[in-house]
Protein backbone atom coordinates (compact mmCIF):
# COMPACT_ATOMS: atom_id res chain seq x y z
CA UNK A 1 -68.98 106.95 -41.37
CA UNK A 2 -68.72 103.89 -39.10
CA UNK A 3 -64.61 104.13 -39.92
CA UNK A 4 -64.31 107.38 -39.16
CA UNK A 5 -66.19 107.18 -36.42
CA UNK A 6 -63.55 103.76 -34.88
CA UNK A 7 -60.55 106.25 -35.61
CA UNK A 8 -61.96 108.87 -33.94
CA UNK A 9 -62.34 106.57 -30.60
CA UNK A 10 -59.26 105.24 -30.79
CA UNK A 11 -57.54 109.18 -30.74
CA UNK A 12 -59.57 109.87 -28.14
CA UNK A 13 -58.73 106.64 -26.01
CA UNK A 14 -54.61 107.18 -27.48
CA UNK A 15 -54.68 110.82 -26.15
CA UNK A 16 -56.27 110.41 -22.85
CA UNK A 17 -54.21 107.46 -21.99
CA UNK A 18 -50.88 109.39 -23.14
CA UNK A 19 -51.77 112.05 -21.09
CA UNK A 20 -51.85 109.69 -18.25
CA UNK A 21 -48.74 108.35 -18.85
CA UNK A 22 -47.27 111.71 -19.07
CA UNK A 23 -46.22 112.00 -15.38
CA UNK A 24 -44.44 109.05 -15.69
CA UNK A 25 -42.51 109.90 -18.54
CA UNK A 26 -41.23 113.28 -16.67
CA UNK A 27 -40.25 111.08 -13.70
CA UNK A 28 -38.06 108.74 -15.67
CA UNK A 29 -36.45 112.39 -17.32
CA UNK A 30 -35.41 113.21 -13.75
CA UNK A 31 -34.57 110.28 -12.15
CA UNK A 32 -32.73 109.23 -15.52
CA UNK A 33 -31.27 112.66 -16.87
CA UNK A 34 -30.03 111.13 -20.03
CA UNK A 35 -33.84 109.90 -20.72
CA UNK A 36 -34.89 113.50 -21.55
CA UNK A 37 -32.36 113.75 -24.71
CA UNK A 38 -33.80 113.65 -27.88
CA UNK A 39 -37.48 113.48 -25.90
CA UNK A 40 -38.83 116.28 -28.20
CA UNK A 41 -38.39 113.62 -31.12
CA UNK A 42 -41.18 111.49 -30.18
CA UNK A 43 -43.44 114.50 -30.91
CA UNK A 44 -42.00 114.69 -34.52
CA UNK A 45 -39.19 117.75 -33.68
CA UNK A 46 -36.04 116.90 -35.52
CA UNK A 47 -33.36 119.58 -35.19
CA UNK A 48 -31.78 121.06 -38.70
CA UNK A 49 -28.69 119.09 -38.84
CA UNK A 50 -30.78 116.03 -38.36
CA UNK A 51 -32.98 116.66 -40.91
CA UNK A 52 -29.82 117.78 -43.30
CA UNK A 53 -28.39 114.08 -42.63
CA UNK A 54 -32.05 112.70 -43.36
CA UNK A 55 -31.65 113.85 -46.54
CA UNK A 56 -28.44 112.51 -47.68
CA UNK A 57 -29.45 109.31 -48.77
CA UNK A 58 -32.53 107.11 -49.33
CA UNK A 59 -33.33 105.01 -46.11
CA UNK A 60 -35.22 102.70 -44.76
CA UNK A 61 -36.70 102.97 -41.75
CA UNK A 62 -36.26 100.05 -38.93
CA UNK A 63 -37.99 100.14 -35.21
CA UNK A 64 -37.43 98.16 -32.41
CA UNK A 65 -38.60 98.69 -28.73
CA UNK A 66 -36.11 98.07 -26.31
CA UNK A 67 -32.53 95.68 -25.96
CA UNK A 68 -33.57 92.61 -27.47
CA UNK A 69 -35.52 93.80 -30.32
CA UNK A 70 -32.67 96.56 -30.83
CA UNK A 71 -30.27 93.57 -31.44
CA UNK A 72 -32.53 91.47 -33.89
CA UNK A 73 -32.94 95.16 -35.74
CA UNK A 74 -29.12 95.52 -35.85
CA UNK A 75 -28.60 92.24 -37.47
CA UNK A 76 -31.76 93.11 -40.45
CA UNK A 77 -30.00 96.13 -41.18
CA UNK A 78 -26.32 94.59 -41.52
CA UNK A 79 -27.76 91.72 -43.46
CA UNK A 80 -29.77 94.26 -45.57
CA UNK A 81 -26.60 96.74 -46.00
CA UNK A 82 -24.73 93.57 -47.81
CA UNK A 83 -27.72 93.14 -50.46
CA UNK A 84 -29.53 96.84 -50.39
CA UNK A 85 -25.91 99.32 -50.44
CA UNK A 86 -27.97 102.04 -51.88
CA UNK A 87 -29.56 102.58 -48.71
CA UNK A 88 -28.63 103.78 -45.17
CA UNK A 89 -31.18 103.23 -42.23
CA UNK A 90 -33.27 105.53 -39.87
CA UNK A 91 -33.70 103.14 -36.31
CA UNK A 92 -35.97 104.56 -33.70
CA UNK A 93 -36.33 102.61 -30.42
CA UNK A 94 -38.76 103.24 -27.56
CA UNK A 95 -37.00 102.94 -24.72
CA UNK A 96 -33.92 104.63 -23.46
CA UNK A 97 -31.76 101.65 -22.84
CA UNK A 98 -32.40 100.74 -26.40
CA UNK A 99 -31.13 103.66 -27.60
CA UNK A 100 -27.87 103.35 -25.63
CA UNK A 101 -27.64 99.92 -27.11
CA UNK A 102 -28.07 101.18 -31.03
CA UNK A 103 -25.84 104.47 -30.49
CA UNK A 104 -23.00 102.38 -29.73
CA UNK A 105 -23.54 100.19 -32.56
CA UNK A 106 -24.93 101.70 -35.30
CA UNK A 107 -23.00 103.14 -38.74
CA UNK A 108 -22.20 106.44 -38.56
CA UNK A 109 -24.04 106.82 -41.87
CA UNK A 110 -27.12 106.14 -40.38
CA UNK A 111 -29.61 108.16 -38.01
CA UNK A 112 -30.74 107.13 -34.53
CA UNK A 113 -34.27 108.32 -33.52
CA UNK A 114 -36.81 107.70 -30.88
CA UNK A 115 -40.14 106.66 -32.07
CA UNK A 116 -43.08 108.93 -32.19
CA UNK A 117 -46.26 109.15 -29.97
CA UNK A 118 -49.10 107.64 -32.51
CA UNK A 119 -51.22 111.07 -32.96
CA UNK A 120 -52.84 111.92 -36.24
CA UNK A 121 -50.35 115.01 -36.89
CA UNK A 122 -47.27 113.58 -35.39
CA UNK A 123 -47.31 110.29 -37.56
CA UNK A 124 -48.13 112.80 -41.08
CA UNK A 125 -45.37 114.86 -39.55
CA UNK A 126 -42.85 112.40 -39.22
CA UNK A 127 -43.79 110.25 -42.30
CA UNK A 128 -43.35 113.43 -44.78
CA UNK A 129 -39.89 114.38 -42.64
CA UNK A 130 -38.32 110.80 -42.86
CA UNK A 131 -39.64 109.76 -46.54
CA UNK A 132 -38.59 106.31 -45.93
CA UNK A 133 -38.59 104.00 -48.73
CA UNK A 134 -40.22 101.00 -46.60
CA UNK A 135 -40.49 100.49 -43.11
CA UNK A 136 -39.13 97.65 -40.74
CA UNK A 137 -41.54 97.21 -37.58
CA UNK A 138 -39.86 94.36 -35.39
CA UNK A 139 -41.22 91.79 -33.90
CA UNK A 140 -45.15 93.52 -33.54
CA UNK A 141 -45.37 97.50 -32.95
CA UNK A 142 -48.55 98.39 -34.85
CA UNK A 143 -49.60 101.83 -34.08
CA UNK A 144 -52.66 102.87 -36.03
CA UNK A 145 -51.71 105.97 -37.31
CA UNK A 146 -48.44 105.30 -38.29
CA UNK A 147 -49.28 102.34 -40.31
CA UNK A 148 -52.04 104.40 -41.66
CA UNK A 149 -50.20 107.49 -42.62
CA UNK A 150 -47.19 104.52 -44.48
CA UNK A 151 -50.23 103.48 -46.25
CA UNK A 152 -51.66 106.94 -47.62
CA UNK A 153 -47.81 107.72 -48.68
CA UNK A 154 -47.32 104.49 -50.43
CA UNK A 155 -44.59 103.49 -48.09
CA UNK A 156 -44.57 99.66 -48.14
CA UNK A 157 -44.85 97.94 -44.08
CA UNK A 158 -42.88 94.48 -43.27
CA UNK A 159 -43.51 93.11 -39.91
CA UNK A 160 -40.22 91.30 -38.64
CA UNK A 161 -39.34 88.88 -36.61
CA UNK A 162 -42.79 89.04 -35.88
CA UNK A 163 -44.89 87.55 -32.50
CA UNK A 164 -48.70 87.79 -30.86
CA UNK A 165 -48.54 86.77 -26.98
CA UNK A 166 -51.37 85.06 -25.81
CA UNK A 167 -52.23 88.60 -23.58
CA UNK A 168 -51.92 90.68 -26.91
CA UNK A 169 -53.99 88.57 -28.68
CA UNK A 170 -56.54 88.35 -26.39
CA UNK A 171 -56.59 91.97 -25.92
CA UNK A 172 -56.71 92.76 -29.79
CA UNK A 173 -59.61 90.24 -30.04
CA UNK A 174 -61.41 92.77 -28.08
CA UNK A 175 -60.73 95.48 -30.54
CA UNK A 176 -61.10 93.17 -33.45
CA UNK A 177 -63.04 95.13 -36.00
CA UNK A 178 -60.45 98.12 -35.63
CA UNK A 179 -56.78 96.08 -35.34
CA UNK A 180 -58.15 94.42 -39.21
CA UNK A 181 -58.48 97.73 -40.29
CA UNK A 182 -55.00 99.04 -38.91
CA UNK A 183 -52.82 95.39 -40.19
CA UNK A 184 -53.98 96.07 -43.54
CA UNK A 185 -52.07 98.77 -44.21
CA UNK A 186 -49.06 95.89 -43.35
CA UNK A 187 -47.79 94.24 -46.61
CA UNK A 188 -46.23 91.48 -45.49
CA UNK A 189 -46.12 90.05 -41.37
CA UNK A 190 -42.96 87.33 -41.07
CA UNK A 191 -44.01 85.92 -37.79
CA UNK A 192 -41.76 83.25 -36.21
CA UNK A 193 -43.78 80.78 -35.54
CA UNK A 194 -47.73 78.75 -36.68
CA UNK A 195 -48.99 79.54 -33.46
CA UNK A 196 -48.32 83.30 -34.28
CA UNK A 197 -49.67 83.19 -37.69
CA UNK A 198 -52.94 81.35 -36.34
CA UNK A 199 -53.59 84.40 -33.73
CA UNK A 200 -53.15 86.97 -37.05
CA UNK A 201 -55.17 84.89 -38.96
CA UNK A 202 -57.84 84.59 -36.27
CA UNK A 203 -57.64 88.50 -36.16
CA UNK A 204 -58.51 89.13 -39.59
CA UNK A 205 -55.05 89.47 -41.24
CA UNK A 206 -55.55 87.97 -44.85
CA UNK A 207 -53.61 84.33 -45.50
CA UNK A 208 -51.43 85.68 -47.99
CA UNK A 209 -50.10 88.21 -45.78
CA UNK A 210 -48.59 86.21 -43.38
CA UNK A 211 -45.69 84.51 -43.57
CA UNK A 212 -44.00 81.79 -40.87
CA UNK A 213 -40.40 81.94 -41.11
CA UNK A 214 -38.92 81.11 -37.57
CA UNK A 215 -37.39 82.93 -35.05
CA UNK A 216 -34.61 85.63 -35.42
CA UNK A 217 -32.95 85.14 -32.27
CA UNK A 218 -31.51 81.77 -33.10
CA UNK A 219 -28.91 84.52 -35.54
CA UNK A 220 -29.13 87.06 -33.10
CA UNK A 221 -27.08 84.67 -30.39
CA UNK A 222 -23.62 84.34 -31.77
CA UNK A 223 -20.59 82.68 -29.84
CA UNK A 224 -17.97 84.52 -27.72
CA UNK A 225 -15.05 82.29 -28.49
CA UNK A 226 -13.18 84.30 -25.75
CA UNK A 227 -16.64 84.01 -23.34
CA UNK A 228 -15.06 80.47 -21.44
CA UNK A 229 -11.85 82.06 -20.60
CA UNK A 230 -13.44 85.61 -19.46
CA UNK A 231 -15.62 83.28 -17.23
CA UNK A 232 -12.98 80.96 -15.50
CA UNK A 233 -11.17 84.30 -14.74
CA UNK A 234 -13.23 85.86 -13.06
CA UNK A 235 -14.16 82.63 -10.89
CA UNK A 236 -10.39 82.15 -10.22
CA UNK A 237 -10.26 86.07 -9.42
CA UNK A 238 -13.75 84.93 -7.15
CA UNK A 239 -11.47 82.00 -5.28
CA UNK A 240 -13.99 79.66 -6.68
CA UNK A 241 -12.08 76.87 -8.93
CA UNK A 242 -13.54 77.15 -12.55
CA UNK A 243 -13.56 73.10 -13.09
CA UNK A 244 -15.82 72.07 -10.59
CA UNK A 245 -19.72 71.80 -11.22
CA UNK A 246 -21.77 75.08 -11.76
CA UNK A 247 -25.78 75.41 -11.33
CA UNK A 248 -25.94 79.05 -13.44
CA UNK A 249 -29.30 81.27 -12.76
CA UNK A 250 -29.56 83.11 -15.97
CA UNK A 251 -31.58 86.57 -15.54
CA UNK A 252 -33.91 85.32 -12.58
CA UNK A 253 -36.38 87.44 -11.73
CA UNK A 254 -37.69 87.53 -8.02
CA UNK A 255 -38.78 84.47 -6.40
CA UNK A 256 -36.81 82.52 -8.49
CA UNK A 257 -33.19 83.29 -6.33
CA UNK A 258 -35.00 82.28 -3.07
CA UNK A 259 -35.66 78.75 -4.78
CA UNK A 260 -32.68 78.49 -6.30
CA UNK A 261 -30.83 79.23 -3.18
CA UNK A 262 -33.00 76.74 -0.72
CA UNK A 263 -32.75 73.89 -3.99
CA UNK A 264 -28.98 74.70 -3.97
CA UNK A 265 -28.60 73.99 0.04
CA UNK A 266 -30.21 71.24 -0.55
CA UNK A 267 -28.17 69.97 -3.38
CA UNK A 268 -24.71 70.94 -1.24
CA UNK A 269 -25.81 68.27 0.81
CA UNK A 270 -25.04 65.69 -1.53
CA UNK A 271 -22.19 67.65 -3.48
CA UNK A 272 -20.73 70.14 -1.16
CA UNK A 273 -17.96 71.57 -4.56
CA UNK A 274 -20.99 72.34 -6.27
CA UNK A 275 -21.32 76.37 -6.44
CA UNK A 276 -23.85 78.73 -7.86
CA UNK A 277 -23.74 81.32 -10.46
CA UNK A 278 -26.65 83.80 -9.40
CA UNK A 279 -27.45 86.03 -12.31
CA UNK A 280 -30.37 88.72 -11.39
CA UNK A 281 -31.93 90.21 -14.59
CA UNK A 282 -32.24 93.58 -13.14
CA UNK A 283 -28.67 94.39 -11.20
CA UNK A 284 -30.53 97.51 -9.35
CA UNK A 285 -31.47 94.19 -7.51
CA UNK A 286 -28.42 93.17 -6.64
CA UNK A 287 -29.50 94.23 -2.50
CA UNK A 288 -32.27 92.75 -2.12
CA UNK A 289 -30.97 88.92 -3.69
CA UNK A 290 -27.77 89.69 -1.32
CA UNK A 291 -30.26 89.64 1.32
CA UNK A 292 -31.75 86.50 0.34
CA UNK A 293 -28.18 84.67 0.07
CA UNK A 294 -27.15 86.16 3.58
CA UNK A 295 -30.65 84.49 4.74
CA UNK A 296 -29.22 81.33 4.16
CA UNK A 297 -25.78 81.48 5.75
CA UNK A 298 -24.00 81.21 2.28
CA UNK A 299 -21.06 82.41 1.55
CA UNK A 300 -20.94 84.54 -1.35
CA UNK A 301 -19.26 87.30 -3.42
CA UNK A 302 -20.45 90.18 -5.61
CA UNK A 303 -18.99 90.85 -8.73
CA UNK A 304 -18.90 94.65 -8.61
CA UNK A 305 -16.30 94.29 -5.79
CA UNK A 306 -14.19 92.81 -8.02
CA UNK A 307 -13.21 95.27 -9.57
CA UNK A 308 -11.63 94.40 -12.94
CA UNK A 309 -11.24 90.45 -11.57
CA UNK A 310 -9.09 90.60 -8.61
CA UNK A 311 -10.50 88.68 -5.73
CA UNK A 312 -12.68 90.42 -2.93
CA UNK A 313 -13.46 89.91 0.68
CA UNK A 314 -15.49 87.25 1.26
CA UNK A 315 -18.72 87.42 2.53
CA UNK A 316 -20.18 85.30 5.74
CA UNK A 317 -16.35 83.54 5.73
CA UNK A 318 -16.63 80.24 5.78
CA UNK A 319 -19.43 78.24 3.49
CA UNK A 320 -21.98 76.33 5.66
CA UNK A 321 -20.51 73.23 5.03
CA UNK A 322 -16.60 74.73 6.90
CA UNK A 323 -15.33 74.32 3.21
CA UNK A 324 -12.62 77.24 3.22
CA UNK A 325 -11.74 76.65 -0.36
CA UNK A 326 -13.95 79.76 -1.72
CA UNK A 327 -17.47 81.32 -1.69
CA UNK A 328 -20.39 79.38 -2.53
CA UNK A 329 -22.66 81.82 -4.57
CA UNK A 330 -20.90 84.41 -7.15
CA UNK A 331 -23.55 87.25 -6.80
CA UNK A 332 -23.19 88.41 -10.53
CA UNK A 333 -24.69 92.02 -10.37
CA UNK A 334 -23.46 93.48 -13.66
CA UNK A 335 -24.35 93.34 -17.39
CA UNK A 336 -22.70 92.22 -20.48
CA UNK A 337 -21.70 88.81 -18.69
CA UNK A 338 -24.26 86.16 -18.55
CA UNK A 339 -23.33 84.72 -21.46
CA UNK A 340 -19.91 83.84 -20.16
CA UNK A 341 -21.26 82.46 -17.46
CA UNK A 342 -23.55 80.02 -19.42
CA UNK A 343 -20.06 78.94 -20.91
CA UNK A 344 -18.77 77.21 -17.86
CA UNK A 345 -21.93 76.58 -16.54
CA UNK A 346 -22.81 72.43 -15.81
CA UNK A 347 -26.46 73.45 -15.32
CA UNK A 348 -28.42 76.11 -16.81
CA UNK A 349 -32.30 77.51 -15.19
CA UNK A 350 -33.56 80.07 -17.48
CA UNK A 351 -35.38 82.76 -15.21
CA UNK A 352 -38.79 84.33 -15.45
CA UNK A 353 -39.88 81.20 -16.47
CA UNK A 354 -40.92 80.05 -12.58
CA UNK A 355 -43.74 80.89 -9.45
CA UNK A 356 -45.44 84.37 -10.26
CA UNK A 357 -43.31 85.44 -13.02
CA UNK A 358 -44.37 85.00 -17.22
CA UNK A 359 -42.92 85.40 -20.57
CA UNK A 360 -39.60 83.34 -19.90
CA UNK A 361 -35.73 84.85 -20.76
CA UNK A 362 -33.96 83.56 -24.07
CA UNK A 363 -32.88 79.79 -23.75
CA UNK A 364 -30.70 80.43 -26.99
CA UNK A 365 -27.78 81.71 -25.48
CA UNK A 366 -26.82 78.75 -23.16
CA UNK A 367 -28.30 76.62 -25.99
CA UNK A 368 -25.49 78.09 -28.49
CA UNK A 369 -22.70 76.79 -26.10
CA UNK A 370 -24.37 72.98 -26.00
CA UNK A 371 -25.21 73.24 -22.14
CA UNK A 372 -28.12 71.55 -20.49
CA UNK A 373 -30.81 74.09 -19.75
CA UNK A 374 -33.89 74.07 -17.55
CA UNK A 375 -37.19 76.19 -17.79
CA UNK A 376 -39.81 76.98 -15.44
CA UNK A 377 -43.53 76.60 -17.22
CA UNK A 378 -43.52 80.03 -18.21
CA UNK A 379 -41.97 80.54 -21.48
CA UNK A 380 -45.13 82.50 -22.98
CA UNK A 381 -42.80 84.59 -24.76
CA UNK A 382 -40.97 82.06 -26.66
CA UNK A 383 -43.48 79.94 -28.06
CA UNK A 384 -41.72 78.91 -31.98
CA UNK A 385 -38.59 78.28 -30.04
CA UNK A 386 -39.96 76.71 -27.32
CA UNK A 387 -42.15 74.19 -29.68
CA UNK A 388 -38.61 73.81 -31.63
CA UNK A 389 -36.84 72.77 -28.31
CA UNK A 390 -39.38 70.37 -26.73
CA UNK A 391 -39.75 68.55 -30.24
CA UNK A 392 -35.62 68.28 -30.17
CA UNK A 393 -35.75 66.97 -26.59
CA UNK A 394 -33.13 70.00 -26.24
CA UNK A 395 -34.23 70.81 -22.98
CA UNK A 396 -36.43 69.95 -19.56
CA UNK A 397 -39.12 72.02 -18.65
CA UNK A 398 -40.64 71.82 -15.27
CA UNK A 399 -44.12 72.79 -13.71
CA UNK A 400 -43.15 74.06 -10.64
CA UNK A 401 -40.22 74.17 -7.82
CA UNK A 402 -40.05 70.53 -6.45
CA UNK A 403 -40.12 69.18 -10.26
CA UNK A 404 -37.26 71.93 -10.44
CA UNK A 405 -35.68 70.24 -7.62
CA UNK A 406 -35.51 66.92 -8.95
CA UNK A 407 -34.80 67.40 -12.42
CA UNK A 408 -31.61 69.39 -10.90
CA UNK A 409 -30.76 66.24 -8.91
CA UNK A 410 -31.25 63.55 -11.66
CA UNK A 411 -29.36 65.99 -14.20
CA UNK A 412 -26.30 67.32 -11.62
CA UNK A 413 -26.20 63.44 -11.15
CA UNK A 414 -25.81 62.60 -14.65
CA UNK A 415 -22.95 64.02 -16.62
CA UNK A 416 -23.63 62.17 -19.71
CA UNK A 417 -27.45 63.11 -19.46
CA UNK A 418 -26.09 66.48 -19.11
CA UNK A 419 -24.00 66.33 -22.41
CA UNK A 420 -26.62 65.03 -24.33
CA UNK A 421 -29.06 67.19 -23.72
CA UNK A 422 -26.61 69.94 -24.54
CA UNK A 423 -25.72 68.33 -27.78
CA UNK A 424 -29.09 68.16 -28.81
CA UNK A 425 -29.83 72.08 -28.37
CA UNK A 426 -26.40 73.33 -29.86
CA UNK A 427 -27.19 70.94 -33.07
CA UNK A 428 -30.76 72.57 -33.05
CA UNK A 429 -29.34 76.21 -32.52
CA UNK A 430 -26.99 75.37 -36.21
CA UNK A 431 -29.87 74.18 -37.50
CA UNK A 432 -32.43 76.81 -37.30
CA UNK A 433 -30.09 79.92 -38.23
CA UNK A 434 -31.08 81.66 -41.45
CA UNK A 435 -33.91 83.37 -41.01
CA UNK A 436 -32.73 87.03 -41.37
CA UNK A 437 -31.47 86.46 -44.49
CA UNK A 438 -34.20 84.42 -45.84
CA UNK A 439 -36.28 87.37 -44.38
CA UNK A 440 -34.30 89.81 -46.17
CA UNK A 441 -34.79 88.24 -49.42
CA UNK A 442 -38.33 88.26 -49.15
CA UNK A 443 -38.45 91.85 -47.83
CA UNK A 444 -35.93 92.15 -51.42
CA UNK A 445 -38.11 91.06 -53.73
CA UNK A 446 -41.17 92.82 -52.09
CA UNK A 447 -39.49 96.30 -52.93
CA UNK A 448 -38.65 95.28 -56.35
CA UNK A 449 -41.79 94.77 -57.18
């Protein structure tokens, strides 16, 4: 009775809070056009040639949320494809910019979905439609009904990749009673780190359950051999020359450009060649950071009016120091390209890491091309990887702006400093790779059984 009765509240609570979300959902269909294809999926409506494909082959069925989750998904299902070739996948993402991101890269063979709304009927609908033969959840979706409808149909549930934030955990704690009763219907939860396993454990999950086997981004991040070159032609098309020294900030969120910028006066003083690499993590941004550099009396260039690399007006002429030799900020407002800037960077700061801002951005990437990097105290998102990089001495983290200030002056001071450091997290980036397809064979084995 009691169980029924903490199901029951939950529906409730699900429905009236997906009913409130509702408006929000039509907005994004207008504003976004292409967000309103395939919306009728996430109530469980699958159109006949869809379900004709479904039934083709056995699959399993792999979710991920959004961009960075779609990418560790991608890599399961190759690395599962070379040891499972019965099989071909189902993925379902949440959010429309994931989808874009698995359309372009998934086999033909398999099926692109978006993931259902967690109601009683929907998840039955959608579990007897799909028949998976196990299910993939990355990194920590647990939806109630879902899991619980996998569980009636014998449909064995691997967690991947697998993470509890401090804010999730402390909200679950809440709910304590009823998120035990949910993760049991999970057979096996490869979290990437002890801190996450302690929070599961702490929640209920049973030990043998839970499984610590490191962080899937360190194969996720692979090297662009080509990335150096792209980068030092588009500064050369920018009029900036690509071997002086580079401060690079790597999807900054806001605040973090107007300390960058006043730190990177600052730092002019004493090395007027040095230029920066400004790399917002949202480019519909890209006005209000132009502002900010304009502020300042730096000049500066945009990437989107480069066109294809070709050099562009320009802007505020000379720098503030009369230097005529090129811009001082590349503005880089478009997408697919920080990692070639990390490539010729001399300095890396990791954004959404400093001030207001939480969670932290990926330090892999810059880590992967052995470049010094530089975190605000914000990294909540990150914490295996982080513990693995402060224990390696692979990179500085900082408490606040002035700390940020004169770590950039001791480091930007330092070449061989520099190098080390960068040494130290491209040696720990070789040495951590492996855990998809350790995580595969597990997952394996599981389904043999």
């Amino acid at each position: 009775m009691k169980n029924a009765l903490i199901w029951f509240v939950y529906n409730v609570l699900f429905a009236i809070g997906f009913m409130l979300m509702l408006p929000k959902f039509l907005l994004r269909m207008w504003r976004r056009g292409g967000y309103r294809a395939g919306f009728m999926q996430r109530f469980g409506c699958y159109d006949t040639e869809l379900l004709a494909s479904l039934r083709k082959r056995p699959r399993i069925w792999v979710h991920a949320v959004s961009v960075g989750e779609v990418f560790v998904a991608l890599h399961f299902i190759n690395a599962m494809r070379k040891t499972i070739p019965d099989f071909s996948y189902i993925l379902t993402t949440t959010t429309s910019t994931g989808h874009a991101l698995a359309k372009k890269e998934l086999s033909d063979d398999d099926v692109l979905l978006y993931f259902p709304a967690d109601f009683p009927l929907i998840a039955r609908r959608v579990v007897r439609l799909l028949q998976p033969k196990a299910v993939l959840l990355t990194e920590g979706e647990l939806w109630p009904n879902l899991l619980r409808q996998l569980n009636k149909a014998q449909i064995p549930v691997f967690v991947i990749n697998g993470r509890m934030s401090e804010s999730s955990f402390k909200g679950y704690r809440r709910i304590r009673p009823f998120f035990r009763r949910a993760v049991q219907c999970v057979d096996r939860l490869l979290m990437q780190s002890p801190v996450d396993q302690d929070r599961m454990l702490a929640l209920g999950v049973p030990e043998e359950r839970v499984v610590v086997m490191g962080s899937a981004k360190y194969d996720v991040a692979q090297p662009d051999p080509a990335g150096a070159g792209i980068a030092r032609r588009i500064l050369m098309g920018a009029g900036m020359s690509p071997e002086g020294d580079f401060l690079v900030g790597g999807s900054t969120w806001p605040g973090e450009e107007s300390v960058l910028l006043d730190i990177f006066v600052r730092l002019r003083e004493r090395n007027p060649a040095l230029r920066l690499i400004l790399v917002p993590r949202h480019m519909e941004r890209r006005q209000e950071v132009e502002t900010l550099i304009k502020a300042r009396g730096l000049s500066y260039i945009k990437r989107t009016d480069m066109g294809d690399g070709e050099k562009a007006e320009i802007e505020n002429g000379k720098t503030e120091t009369g230097d005529e030799a090129g811009p001082s900020v590349l503005l880089a407002d478009t997408t697919g390209e920080l990692k070639h800037y990390y490539a010729v960077g001399s300095l890396i700061f990791v954004g959404k890491s400093l001030g207001e801002n939480r969670g932290g951005q990926n330090p892999i990437e810059p880590a992967m091309v052995g470049k010094p990097i530089i975190v605000g105290p914000h990294m909540e998102n990150f914490p295996g990887v982080m513990d693995d990089f402060l224990a390696a001495d692979a990179l500085v983290q900082v408490a606040d702006a002035s700390e940020l200030e004169a770590q950039l002056v001791v480091l930007l001071g330092d070449p061989d400093a520099r190098q080390a450091f960068g040494k130290r997290a491209e040696m720990l980036v070789a040495e951590k790779r492996g855990v998809v397809s350790r995580s595969v064979a597990l997952i394996q084995e599981w389904m043999a059984k």
